[in-house]
C-alpha atoms as a PDB file:
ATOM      1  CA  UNK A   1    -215.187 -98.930 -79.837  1.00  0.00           C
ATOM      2  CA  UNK A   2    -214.586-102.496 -77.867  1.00  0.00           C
ATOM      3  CA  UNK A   3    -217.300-101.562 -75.088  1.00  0.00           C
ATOM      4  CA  UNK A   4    -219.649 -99.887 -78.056  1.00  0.00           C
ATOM      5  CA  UNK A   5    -219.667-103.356 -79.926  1.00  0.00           C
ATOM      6  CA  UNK A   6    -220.183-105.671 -77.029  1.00  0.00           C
ATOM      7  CA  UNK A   7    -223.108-103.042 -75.926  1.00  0.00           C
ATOM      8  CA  UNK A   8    -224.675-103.896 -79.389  1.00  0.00           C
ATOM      9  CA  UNK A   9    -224.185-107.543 -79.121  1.00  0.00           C
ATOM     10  CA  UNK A  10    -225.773-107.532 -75.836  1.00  0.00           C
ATOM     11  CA  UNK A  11    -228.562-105.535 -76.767  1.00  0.00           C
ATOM     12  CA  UNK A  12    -228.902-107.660 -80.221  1.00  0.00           C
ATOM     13  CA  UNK A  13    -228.931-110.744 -78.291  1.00  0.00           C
ATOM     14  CA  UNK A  14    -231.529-109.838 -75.681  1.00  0.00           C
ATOM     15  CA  UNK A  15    -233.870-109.178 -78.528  1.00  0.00           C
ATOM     16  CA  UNK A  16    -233.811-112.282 -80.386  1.00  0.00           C
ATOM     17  CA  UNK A  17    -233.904-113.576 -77.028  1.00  0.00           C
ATOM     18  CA  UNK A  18    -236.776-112.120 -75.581  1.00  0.00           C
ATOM     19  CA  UNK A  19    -238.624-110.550 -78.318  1.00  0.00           C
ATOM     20  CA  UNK A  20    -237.931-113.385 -81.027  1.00  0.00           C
ATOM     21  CA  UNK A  21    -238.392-116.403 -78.453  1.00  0.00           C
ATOM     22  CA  UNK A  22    -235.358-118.154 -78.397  1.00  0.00           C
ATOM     23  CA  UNK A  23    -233.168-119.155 -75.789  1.00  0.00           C
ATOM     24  CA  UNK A  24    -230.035-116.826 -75.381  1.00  0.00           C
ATOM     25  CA  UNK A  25    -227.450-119.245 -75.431  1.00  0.00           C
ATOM     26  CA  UNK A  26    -228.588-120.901 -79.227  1.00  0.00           C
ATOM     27  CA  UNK A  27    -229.376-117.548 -80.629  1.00  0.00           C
ATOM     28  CA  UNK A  28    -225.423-116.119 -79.513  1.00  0.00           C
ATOM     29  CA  UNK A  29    -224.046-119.685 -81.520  1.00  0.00           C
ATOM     30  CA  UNK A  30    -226.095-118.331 -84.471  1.00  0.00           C
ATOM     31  CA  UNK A  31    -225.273-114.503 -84.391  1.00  0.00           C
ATOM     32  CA  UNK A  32    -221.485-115.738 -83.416  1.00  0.00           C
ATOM     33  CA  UNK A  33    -220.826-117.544 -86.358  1.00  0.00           C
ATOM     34  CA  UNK A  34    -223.038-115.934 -89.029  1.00  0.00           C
ATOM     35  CA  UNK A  35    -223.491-112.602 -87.854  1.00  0.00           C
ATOM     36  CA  UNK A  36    -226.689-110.144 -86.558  1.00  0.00           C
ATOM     37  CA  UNK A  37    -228.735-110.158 -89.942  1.00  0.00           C
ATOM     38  CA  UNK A  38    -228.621-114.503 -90.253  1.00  0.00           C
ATOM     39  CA  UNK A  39    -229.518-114.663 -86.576  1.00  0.00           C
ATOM     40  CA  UNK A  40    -232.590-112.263 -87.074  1.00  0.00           C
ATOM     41  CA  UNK A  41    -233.959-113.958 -90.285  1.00  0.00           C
ATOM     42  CA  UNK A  42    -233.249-117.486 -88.255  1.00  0.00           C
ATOM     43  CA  UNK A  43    -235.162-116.514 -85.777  1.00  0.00           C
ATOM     44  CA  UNK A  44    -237.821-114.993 -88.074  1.00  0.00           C
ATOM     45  CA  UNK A  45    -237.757-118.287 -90.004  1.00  0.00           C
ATOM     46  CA  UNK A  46    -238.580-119.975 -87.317  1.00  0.00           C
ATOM     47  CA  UNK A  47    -241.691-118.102 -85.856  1.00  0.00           C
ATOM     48  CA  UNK A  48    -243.280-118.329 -89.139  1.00  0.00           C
ATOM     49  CA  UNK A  49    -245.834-121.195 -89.722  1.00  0.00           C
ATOM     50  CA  UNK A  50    -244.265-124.131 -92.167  1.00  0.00           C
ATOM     51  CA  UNK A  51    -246.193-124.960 -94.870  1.00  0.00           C
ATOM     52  CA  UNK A  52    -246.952-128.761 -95.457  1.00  0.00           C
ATOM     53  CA  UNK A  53    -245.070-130.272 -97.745  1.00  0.00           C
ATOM     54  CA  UNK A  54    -245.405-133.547 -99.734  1.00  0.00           C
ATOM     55  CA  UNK A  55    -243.231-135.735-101.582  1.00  0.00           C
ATOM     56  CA  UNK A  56    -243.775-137.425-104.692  1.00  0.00           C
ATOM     57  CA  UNK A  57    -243.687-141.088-104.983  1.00  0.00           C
ATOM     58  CA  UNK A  58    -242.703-141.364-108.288  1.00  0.00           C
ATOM     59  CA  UNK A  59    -242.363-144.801-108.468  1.00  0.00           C
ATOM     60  CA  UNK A  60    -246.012-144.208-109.293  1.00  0.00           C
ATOM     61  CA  UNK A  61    -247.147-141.081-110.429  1.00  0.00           C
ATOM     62  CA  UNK A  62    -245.048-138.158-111.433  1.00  0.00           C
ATOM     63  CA  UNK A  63    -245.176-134.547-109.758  1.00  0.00           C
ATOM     64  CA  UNK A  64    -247.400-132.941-112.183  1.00  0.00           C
ATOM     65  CA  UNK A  65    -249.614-135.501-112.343  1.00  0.00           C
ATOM     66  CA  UNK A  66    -250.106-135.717-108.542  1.00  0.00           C
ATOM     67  CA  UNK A  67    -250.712-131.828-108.674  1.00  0.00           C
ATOM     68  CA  UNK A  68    -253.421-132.205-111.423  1.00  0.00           C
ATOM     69  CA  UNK A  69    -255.249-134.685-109.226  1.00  0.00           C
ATOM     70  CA  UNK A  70    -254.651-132.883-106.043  1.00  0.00           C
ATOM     71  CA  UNK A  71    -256.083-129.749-107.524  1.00  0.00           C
ATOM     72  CA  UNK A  72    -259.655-132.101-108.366  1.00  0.00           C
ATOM     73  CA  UNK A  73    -260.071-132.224-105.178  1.00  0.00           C
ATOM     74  CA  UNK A  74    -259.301-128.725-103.654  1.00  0.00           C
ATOM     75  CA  UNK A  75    -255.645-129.275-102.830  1.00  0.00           C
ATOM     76  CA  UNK A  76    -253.779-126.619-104.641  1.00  0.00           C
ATOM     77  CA  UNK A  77    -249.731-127.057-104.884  1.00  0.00           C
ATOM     78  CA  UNK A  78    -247.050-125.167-105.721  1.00  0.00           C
ATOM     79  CA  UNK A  79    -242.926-127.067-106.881  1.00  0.00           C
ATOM     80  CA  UNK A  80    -240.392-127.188-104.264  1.00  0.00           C
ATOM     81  CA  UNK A  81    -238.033-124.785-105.021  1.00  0.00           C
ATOM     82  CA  UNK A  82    -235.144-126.722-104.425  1.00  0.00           C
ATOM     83  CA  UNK A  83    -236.681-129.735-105.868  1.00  0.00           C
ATOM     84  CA  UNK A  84    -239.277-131.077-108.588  1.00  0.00           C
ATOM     85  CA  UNK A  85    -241.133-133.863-106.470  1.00  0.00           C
ATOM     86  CA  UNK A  86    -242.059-132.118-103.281  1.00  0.00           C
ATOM     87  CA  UNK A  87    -245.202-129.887-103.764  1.00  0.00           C
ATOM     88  CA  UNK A  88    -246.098-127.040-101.186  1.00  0.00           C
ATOM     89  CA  UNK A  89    -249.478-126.428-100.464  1.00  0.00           C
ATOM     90  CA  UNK A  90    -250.992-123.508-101.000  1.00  0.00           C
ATOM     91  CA  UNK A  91    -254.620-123.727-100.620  1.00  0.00           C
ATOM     92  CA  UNK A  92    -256.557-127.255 -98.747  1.00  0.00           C
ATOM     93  CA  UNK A  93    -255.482-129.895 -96.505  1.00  0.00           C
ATOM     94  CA  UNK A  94    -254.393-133.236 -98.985  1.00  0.00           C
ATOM     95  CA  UNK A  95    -254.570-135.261 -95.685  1.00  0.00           C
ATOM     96  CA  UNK A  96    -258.615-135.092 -96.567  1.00  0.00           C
ATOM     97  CA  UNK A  97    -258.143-135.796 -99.692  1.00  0.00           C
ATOM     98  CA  UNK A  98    -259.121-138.905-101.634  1.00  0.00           C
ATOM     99  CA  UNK A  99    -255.654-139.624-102.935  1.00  0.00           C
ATOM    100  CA  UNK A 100    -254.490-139.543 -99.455  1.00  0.00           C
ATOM    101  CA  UNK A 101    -254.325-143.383 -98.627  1.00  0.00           C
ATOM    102  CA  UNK A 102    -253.115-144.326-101.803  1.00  0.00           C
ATOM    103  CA  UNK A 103    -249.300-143.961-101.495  1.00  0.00           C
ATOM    104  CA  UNK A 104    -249.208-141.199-103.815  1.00  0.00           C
ATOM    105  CA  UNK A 105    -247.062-139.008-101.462  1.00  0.00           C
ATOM    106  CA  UNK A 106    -246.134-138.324 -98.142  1.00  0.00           C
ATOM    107  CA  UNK A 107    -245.565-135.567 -95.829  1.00  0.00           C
ATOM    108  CA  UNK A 108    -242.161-134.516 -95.551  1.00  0.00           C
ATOM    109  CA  UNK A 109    -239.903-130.890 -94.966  1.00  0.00           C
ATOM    110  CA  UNK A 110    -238.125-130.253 -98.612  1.00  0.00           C
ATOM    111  CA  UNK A 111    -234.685-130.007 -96.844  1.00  0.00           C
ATOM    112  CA  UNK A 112    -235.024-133.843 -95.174  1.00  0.00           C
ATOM    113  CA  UNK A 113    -236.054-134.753 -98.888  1.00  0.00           C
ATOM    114  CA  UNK A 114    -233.037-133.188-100.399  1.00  0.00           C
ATOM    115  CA  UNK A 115    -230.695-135.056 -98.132  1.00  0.00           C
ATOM    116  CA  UNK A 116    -232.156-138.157 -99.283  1.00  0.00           C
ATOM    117  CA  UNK A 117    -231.719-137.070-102.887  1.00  0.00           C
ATOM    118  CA  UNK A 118    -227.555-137.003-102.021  1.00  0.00           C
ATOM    119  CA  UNK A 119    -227.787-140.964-102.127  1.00  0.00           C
ATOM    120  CA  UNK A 120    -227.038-141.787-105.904  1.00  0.00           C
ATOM    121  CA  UNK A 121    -227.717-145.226-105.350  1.00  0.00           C
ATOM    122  CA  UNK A 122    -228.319-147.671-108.784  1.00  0.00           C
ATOM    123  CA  UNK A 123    -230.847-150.361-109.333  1.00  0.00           C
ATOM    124  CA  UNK A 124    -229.957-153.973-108.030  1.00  0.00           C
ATOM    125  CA  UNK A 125    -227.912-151.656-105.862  1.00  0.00           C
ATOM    126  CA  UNK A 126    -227.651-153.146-101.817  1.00  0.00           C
ATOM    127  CA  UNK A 127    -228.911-150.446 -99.248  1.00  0.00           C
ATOM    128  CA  UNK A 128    -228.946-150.226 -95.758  1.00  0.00           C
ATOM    129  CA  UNK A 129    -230.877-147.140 -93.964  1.00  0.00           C
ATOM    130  CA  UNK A 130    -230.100-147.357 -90.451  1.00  0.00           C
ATOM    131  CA  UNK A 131    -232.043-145.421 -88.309  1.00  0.00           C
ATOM    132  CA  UNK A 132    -235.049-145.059 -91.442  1.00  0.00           C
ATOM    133  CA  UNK A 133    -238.243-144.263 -89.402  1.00  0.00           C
ATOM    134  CA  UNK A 134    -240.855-142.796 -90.242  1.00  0.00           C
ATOM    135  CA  UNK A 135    -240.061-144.013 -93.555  1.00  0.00           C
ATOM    136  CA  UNK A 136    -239.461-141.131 -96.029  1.00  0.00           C
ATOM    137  CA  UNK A 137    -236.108-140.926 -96.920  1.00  0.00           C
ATOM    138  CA  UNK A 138    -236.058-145.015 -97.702  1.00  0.00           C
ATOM    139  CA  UNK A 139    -239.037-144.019-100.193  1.00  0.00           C
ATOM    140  CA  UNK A 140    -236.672-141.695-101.856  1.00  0.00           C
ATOM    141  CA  UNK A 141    -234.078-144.135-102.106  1.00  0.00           C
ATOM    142  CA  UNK A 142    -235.948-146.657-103.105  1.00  0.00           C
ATOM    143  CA  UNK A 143    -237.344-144.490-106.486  1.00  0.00           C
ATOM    144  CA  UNK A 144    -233.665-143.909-107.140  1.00  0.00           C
ATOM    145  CA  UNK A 145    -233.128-147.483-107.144  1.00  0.00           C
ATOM    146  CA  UNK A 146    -236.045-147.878-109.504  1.00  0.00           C
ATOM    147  CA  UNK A 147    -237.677-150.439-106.748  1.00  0.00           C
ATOM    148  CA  UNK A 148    -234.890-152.784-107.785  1.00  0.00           C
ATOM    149  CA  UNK A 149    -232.184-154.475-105.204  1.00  0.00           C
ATOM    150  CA  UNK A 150    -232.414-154.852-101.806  1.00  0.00           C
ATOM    151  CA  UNK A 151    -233.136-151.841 -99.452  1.00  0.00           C
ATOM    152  CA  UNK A 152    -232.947-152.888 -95.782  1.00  0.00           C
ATOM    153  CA  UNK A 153    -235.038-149.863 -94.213  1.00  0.00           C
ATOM    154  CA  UNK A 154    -234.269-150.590 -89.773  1.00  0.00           C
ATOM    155  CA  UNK A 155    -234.952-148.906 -86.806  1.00  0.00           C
ATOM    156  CA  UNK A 156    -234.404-149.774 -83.482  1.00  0.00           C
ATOM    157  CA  UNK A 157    -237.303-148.984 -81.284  1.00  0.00           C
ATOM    158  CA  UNK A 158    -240.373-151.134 -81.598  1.00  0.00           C
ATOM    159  CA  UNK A 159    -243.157-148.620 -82.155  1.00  0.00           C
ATOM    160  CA  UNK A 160    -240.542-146.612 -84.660  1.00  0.00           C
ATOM    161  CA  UNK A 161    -240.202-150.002 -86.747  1.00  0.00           C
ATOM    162  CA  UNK A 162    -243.971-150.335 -87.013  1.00  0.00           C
ATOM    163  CA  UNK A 163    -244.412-147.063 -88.482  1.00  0.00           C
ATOM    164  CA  UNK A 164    -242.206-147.804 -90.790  1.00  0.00           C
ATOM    165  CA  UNK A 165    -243.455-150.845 -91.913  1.00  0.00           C
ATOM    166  CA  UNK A 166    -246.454-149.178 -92.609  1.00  0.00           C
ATOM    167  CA  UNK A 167    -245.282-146.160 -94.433  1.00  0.00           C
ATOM    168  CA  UNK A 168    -243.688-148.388 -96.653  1.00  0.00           C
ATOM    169  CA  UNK A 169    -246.800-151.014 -97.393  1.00  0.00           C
ATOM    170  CA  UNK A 170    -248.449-147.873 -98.348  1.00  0.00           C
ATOM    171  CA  UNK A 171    -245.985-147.266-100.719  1.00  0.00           C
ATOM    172  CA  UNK A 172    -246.516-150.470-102.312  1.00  0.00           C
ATOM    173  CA  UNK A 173    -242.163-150.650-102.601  1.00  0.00           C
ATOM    174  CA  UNK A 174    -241.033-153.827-103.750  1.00  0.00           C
ATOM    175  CA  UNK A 175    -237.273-153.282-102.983  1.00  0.00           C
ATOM    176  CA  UNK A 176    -237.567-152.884 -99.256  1.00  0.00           C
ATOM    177  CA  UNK A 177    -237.264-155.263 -96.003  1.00  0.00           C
ATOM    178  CA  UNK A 178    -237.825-153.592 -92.671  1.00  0.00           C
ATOM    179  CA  UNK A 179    -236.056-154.815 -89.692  1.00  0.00           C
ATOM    180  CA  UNK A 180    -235.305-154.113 -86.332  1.00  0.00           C
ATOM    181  CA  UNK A 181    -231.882-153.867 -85.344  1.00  0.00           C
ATOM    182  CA  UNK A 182    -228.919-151.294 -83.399  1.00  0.00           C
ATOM    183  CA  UNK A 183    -227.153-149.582 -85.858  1.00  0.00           C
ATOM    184  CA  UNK A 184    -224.123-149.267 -83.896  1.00  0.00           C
ATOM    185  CA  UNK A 185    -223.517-153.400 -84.302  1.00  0.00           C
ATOM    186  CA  UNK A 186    -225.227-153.843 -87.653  1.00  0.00           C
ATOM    187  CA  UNK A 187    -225.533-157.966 -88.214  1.00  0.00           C
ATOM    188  CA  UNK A 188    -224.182-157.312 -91.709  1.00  0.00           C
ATOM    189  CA  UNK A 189    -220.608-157.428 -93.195  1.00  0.00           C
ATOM    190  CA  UNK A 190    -219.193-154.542 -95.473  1.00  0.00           C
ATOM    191  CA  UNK A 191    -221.740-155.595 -98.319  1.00  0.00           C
ATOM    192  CA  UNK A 192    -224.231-152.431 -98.789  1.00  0.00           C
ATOM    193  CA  UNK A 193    -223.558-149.931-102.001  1.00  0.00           C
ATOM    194  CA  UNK A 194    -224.770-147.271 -99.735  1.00  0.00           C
ATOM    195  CA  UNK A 195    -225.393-147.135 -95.870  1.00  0.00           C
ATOM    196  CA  UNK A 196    -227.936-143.895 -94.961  1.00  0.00           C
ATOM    197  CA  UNK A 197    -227.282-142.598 -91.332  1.00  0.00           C
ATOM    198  CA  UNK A 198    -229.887-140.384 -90.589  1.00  0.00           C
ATOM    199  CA  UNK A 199    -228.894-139.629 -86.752  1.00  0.00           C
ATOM    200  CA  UNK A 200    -230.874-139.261 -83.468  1.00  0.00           C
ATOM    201  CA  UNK A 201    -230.160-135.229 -82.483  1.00  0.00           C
ATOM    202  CA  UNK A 202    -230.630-132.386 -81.105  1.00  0.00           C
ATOM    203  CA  UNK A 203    -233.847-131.316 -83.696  1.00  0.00           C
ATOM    204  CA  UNK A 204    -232.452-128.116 -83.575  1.00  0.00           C
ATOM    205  CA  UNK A 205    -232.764-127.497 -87.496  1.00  0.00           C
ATOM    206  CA  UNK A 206    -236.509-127.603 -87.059  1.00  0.00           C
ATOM    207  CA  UNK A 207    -237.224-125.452 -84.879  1.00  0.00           C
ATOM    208  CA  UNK A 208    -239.863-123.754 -86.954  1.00  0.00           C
ATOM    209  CA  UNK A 209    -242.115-127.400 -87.455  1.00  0.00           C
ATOM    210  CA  UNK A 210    -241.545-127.854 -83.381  1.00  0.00           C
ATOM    211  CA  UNK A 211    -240.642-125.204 -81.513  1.00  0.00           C
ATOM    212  CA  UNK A 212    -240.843-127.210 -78.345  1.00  0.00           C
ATOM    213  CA  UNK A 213    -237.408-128.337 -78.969  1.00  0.00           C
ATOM    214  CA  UNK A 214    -235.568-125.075 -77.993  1.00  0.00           C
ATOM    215  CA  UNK A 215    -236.910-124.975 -74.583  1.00  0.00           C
ATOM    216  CA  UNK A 216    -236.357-128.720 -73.654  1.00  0.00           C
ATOM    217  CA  UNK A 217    -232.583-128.961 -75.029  1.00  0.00           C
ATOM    218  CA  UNK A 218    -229.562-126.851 -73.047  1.00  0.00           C
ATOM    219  CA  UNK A 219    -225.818-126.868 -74.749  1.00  0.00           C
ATOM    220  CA  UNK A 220    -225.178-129.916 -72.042  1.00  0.00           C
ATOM    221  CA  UNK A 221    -227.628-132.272 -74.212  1.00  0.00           C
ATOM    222  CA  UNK A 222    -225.068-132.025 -77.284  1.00  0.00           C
ATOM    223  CA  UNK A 223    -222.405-133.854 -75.691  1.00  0.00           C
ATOM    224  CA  UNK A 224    -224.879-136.675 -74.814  1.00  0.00           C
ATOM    225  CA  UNK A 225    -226.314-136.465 -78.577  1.00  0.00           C
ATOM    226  CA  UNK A 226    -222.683-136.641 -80.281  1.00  0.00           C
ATOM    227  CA  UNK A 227    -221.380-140.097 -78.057  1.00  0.00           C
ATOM    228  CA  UNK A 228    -224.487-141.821 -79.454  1.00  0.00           C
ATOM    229  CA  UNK A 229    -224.159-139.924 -83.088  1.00  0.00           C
ATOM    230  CA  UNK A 230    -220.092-141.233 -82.906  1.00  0.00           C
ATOM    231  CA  UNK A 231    -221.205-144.953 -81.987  1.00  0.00           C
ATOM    232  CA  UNK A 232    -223.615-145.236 -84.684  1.00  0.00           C
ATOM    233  CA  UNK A 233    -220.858-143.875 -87.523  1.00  0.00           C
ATOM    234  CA  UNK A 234    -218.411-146.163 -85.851  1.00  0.00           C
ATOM    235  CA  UNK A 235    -220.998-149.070 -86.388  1.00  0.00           C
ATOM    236  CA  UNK A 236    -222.916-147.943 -89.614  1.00  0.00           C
ATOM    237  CA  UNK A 237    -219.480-148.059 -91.312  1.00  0.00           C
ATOM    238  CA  UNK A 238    -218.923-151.811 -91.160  1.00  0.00           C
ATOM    239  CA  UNK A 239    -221.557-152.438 -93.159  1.00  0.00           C
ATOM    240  CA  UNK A 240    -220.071-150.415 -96.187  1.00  0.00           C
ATOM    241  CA  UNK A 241    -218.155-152.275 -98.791  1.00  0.00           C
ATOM    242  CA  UNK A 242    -215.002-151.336-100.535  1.00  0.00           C
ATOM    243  CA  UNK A 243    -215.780-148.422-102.688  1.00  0.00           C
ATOM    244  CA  UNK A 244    -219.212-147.712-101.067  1.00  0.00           C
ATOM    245  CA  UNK A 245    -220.394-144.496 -99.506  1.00  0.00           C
ATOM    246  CA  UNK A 246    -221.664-144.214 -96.378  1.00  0.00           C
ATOM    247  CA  UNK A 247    -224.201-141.128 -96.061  1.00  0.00           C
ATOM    248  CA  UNK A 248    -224.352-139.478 -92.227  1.00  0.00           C
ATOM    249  CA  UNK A 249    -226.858-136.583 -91.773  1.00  0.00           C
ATOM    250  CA  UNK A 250    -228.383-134.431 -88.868  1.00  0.00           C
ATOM    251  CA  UNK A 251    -231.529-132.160 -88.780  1.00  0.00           C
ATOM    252  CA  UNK A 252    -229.237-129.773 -86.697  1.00  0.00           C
ATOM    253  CA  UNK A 253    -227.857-126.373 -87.107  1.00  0.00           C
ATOM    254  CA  UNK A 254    -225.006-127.053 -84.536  1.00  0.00           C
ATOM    255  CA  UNK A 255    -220.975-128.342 -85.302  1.00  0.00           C
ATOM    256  CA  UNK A 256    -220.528-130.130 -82.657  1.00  0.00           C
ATOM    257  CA  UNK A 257    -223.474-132.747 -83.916  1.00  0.00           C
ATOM    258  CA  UNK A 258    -222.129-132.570 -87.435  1.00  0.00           C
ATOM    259  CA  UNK A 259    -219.084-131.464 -89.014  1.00  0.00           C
ATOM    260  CA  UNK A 260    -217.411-132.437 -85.352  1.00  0.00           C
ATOM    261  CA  UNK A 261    -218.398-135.875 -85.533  1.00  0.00           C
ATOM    262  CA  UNK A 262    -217.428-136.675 -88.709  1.00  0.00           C
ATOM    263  CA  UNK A 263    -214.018-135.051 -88.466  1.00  0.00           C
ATOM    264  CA  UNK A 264    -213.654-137.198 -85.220  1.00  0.00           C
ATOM    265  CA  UNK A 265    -214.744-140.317 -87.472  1.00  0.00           C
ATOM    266  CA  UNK A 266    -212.313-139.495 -90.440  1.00  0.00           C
ATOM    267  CA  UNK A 267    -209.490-139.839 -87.595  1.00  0.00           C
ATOM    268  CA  UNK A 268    -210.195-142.992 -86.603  1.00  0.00           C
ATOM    269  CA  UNK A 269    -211.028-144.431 -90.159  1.00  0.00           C
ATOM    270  CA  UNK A 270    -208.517-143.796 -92.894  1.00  0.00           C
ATOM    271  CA  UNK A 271    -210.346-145.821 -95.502  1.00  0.00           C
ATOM    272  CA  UNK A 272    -212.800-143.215 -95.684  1.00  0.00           C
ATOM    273  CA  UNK A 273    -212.615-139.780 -96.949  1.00  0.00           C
ATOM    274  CA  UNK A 274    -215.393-136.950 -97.682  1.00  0.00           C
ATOM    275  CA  UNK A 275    -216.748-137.410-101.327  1.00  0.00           C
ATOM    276  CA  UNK A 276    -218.290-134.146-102.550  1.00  0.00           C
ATOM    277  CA  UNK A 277    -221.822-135.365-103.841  1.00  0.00           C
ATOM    278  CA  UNK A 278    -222.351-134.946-107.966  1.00  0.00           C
ATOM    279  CA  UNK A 279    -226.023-133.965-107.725  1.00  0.00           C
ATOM    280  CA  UNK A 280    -226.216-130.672-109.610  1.00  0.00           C
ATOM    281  CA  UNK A 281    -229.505-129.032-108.376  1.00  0.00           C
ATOM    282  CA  UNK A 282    -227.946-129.040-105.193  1.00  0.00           C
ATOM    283  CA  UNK A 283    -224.399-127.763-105.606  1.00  0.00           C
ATOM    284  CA  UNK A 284    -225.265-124.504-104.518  1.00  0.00           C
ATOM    285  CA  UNK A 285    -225.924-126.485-100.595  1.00  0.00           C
ATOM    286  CA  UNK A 286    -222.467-127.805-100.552  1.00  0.00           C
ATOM    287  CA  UNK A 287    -219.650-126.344 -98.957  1.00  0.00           C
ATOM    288  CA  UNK A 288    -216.130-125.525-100.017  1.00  0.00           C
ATOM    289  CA  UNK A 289    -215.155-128.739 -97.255  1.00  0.00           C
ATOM    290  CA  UNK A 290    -218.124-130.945 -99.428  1.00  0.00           C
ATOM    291  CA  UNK A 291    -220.549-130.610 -97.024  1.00  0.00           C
ATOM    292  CA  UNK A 292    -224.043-130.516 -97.615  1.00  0.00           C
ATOM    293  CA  UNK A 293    -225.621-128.107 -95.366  1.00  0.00           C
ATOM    294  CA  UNK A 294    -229.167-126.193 -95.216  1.00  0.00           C
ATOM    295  CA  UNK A 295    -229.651-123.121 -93.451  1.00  0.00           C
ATOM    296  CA  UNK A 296    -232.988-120.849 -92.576  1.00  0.00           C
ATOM    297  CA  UNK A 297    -231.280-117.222 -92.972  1.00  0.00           C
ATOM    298  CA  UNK A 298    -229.799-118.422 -96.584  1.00  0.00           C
ATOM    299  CA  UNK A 299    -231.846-120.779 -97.966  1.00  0.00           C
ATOM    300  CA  UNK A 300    -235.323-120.588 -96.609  1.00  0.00           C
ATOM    301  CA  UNK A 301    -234.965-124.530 -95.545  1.00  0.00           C
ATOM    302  CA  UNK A 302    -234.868-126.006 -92.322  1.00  0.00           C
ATOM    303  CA  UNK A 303    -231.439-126.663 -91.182  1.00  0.00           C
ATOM    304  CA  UNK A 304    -230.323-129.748 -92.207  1.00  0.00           C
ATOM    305  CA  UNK A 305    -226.792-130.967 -92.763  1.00  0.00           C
ATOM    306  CA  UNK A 306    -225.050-134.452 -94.488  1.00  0.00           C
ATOM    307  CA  UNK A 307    -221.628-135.938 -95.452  1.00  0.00           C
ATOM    308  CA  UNK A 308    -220.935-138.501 -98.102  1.00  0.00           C
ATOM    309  CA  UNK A 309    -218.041-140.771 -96.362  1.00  0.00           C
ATOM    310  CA  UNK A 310    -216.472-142.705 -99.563  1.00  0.00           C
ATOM    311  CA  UNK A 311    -214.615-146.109 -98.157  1.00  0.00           C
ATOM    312  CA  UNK A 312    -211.934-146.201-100.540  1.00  0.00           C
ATOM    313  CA  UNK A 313    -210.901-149.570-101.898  1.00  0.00           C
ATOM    314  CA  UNK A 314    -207.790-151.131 -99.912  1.00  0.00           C
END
């Protein structure tokens, strides 16, 4: 019975190798840890087009009303299903449309949007996103601040920070200040409400919006990946104040990038402990370990994945 079942594993991985495109080594992590049927339907997932989705700025039009105009000009829309202000188009490219240069929305994958939606913070709230290019998740942020406080959107790389800058003068935001600067040694004390961590990694959650990415990353790239993912926690966390949460998130399917890291950081921080996010459309993401995590085979999302690091009071 041993040989029989390592036969089939061998013969289900050299199909979703070969015949589904994927690179042996990622597709035995997937059918290792969530079986044959999640590793086919990942793989499916991801050799099926994405559709483009857009996000709502609602700081200046609401989802319906975006749809209504949208659909004057061709663009037809259908709700996110995991969310009320992304719209999935069905039928006509909005990038043509009149309404595009108007700050009315952007283009962005539902599951990045709903990571974004796990940061509760208030108006007159202090933000810091840390590694914020191109700009979308700072929008989101920003509406849930009302476009009141200070939201410090940064980025590190020159030509990373002027896309940003200009995804958010589209916007028309009020709240934000873009800056350059190195997450890991933030020039900030532990002042910010919320710090947003939004990681540099392996990209292998979106496999099905750039499938390049499986053929130009080996397993040897993750241990790279996680030293820089650890340094930026370790820094990103001095900038959160007593009592402030600290949000770090991945747009990878793989542990070691994740739920690794933050274990790792949880050892060497004691004021901080998981906080399992309140947001009740997306309970249903979060794990039994209050994790927020996406997956393709489960969800139909890209796989994303975020903790909410509480710094407890001393």
């Amino acid at each position: 019975t041993g040989l029989k079942d390592r036969d089939c594993r061998q013969q289900a991985l050299d199909y979703l190798s070969v015949t589904r495109s994927h690179p042996r080594w990622l597709v035995e992590r997937w059918y290792d840890r969530f079986g044959a049927e999640a590793a086919l339907e990942w793989t499916r997932f991801n050799n099926t087009p994405a559709p483009i989705t857009l996000r709502v700025n609602t700081l200046v039009i609401s989802a319906q009303q975006l749809a209504d105009e949208l659909a004057l000009d061709g663009v037809e829309t259908k709700t996110g299903r995991w969310t009320p202000n992304a719209l999935i188009v069905t039928r006509g490219n909005p990038l043509s449309s009149t309404l595009a240069t108007r700050g009315l929305f952007w283009l962005q994958d539902e599951a990045a949007q709903l990571v974004a939606e796990l940061v509760t913070a208030q108006p007159g709230d202090h933000v810091l996103d840390a590694c914020a290019s191109p700009g979308g998740k700072s929008l989101i942020v920003a509406g849930a601040m009302a476009d009141q406080g200070l939201l410090v959107s940064a980025d590190l790389r020159p030509n990373r920070t002027a896309l940003l800058s200009r995804t958010l003068a589209q916007a028309q935001t009020l709240c934000t200040q873009v800056v350059r600067l190195d997450a890991r040694h933030p020039p900030f004390g532990p002042v910010h409400q919320w710090v947003v961590l939004d990681v540099p990694c392996s990209g292998f959650g979106t496999l099905r919006r750039d499938p390049d990415i499986k053929w130009k990353r080996t397993a040897d790239h993750l241990s790279q990946l996680v030293a820089t993912q650890s340094a930026l926690l370790d820094g990103a966390a001095t900038a959160v104040r007593p009592g402030g949460r600290l949000l770090y998130a991945t747009c990878s399917s793989e542990p070691e990038e994740n739920q690794a890291v933050v274990k790792r950081f949880l050892e060497n921080h004691p004021a901080f402990t998981i906080e399992r996010p309140s947001v009740p459309h997306l309970t249903p993401l979060i794990d039994q370990d209050g994790f927020f995590q996406t997956l393709p085979h489960r969800d139909r999302l890209e796989a994303f994945f975020a903790a909410t690091l509480k710094h407890n009071a001393p």
